[in-house]
C-alpha atoms as a PDB file:
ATOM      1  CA  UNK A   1      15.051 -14.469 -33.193  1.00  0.00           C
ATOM      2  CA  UNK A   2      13.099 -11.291 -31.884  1.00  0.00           C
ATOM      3  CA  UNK A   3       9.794 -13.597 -31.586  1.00  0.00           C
ATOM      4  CA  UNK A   4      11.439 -16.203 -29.688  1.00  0.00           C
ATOM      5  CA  UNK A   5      12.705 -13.482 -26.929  1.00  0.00           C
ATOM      6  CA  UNK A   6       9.193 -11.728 -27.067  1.00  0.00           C
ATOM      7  CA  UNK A   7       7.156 -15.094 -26.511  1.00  0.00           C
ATOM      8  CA  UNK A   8      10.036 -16.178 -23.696  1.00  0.00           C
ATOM      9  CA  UNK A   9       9.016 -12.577 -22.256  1.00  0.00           C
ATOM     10  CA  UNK A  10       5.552 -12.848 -23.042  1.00  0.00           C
ATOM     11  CA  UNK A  11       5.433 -16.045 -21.020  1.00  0.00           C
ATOM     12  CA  UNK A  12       7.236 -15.579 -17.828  1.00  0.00           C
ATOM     13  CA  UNK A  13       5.663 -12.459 -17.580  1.00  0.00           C
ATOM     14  CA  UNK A  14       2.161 -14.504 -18.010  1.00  0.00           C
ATOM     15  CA  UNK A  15       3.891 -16.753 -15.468  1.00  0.00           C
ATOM     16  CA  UNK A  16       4.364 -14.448 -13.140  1.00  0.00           C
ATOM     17  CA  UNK A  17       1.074 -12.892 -13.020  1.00  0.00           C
ATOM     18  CA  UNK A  18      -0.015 -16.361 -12.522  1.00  0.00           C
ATOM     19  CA  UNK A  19       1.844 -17.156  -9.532  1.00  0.00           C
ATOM     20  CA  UNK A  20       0.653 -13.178  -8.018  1.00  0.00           C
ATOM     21  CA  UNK A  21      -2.463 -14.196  -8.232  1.00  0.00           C
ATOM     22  CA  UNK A  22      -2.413 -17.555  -6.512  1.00  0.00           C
ATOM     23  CA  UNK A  23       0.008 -15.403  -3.614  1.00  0.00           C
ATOM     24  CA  UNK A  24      -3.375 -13.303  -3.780  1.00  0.00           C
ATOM     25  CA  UNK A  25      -5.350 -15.175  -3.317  1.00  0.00           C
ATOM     26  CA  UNK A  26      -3.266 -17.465  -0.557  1.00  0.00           C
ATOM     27  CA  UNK A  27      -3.087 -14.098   1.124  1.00  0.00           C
ATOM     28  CA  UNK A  28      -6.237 -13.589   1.735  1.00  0.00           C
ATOM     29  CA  UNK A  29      -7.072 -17.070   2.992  1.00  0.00           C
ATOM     30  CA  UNK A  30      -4.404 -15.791   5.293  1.00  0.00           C
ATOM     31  CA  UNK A  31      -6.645 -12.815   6.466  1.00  0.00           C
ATOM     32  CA  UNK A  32      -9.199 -14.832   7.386  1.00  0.00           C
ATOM     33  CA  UNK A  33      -7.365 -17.237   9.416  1.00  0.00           C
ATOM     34  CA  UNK A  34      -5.851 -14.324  11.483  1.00  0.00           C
ATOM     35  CA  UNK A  35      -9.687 -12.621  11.962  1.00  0.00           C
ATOM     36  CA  UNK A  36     -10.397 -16.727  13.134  1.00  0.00           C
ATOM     37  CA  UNK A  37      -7.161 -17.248  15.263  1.00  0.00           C
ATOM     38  CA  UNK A  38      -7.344 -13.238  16.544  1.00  0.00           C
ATOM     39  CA  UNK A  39      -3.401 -13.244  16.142  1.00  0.00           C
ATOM     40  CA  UNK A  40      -3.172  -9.589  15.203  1.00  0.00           C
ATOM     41  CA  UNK A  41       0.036  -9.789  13.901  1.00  0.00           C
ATOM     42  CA  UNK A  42      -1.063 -12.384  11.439  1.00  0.00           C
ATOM     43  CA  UNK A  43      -3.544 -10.485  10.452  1.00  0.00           C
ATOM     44  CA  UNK A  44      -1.312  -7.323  10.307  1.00  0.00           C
ATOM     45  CA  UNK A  45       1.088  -9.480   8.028  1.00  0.00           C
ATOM     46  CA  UNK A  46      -1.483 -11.241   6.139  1.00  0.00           C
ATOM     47  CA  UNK A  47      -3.669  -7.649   5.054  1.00  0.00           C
ATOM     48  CA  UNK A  48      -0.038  -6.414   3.943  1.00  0.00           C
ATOM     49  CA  UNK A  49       0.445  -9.398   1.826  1.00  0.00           C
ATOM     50  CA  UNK A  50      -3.191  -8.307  -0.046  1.00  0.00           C
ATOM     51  CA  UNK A  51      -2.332  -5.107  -0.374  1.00  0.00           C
ATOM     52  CA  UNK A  52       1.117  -5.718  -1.653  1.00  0.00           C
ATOM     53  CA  UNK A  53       0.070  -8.403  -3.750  1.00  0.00           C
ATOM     54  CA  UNK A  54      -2.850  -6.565  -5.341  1.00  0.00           C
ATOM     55  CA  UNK A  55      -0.832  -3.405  -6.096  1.00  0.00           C
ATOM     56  CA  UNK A  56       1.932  -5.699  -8.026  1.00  0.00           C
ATOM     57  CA  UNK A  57      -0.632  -7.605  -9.743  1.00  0.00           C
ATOM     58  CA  UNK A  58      -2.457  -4.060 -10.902  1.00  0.00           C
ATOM     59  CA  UNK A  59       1.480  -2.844 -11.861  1.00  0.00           C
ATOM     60  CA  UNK A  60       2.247  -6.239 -13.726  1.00  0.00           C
ATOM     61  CA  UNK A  61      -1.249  -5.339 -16.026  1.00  0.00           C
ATOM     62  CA  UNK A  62      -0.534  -1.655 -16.400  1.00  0.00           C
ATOM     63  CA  UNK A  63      -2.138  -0.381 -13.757  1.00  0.00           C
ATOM     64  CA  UNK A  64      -0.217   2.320 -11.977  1.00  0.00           C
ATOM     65  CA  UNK A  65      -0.404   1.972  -7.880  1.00  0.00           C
ATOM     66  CA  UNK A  66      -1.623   5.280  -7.824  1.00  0.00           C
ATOM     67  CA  UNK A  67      -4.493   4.784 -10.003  1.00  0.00           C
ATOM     68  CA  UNK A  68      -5.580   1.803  -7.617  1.00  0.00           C
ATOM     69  CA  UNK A  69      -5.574   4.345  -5.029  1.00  0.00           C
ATOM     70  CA  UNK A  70      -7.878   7.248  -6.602  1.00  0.00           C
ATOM     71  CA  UNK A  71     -10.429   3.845  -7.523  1.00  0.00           C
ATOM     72  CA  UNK A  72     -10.331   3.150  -3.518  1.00  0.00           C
ATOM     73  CA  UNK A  73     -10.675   7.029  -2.759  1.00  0.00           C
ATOM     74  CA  UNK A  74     -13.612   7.265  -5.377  1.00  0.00           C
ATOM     75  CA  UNK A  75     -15.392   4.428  -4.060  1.00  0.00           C
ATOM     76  CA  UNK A  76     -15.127   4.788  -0.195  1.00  0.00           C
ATOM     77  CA  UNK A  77     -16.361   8.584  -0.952  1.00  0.00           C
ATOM     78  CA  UNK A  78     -19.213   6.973  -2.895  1.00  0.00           C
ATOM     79  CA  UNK A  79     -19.969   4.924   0.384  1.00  0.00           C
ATOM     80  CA  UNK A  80     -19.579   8.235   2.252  1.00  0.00           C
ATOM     81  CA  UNK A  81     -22.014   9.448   1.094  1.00  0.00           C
ATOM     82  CA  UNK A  82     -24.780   6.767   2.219  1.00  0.00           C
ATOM     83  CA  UNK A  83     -25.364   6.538   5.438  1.00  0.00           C
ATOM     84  CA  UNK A  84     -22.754   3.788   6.858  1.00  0.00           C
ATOM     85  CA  UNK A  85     -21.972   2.704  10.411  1.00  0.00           C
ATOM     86  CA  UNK A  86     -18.516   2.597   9.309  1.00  0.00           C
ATOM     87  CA  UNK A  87     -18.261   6.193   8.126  1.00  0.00           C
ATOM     88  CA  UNK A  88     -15.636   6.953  10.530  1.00  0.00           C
ATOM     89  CA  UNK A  89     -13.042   4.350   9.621  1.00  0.00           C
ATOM     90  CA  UNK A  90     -13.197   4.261   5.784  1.00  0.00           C
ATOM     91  CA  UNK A  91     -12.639   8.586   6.318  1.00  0.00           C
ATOM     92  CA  UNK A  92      -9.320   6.901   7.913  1.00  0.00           C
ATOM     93  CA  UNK A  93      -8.685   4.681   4.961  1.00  0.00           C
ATOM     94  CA  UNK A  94      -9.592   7.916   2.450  1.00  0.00           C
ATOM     95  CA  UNK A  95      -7.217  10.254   4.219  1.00  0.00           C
ATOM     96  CA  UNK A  96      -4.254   8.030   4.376  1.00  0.00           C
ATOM     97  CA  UNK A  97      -4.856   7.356   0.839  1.00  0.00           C
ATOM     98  CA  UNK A  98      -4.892  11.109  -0.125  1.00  0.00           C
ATOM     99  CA  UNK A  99      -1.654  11.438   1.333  1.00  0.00           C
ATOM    100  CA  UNK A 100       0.567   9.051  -0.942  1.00  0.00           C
ATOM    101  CA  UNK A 101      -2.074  10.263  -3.732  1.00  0.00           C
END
C-alpha cells in the first residue's frame, strides 16, 4: 500500500511541476505583452508572476529560494565586472537581493 501512496505523491507532485511550468512560461508571454501594450501595471503583475513562478518551481525541485538568489547575486556581479551600460540598475537588482539574502 506504501507504493501506491508514494506513486499517487510522486505524480501529482510531477503534475504540479508541470502545470508551474506552463504558468511560467504563460507568465512570461505575459511580460512581453505588457513591454508591447506599455501597461505598466501589466507588466508590474506579469514580472511578479515570473518571479513567483520561478522561485516555486526551483522550491518544488529542491532548490531553496535563497539559493536562487546568491545564483542571481553571483551572476549580475560577474556582469559587474565587464563593462555594461546597465551597471547601475543590475547594482539595484544585487542590493535588494542582498537584503532578503
Amino acid at each position: 500500500m506504501a507504493g501506491i501512496e508514494t506513486e499517487a505523491n510522486l505524480t501529482q507532485r510531477l503534475q504540479a511541476i508541470e502545470h508551474d511550468r506552463i504558468e511560467l512560461l504563460q507568465q512570461a508571454v505575459e511580460v512581453l505583452r505588457g513591454i508591447q501594450s506599455g501597461n505598466q501595471a501589466m507588466l508590474t503583475e506579469a514580472l511578479a508572476g515570473v518571479v513567483g513562478f520561478a522561485y516555486l518551481l526551483g522550491v518544488q525541485l529542491g532548490i531553496p529560494a535563497h539559493r536562487i538568489d546568491h545564483e542571481v547575486i553571483t551572476a549580475f556581479r560577474e556582469v559587474l565586472g565587464e563593462e555594461n551600460p546597465r551597471a547601475r540598475d543590475i547594482d539595484e537588482v544585487v542590493r535588494h537581493l542582498k537584503t532578503r539574502v
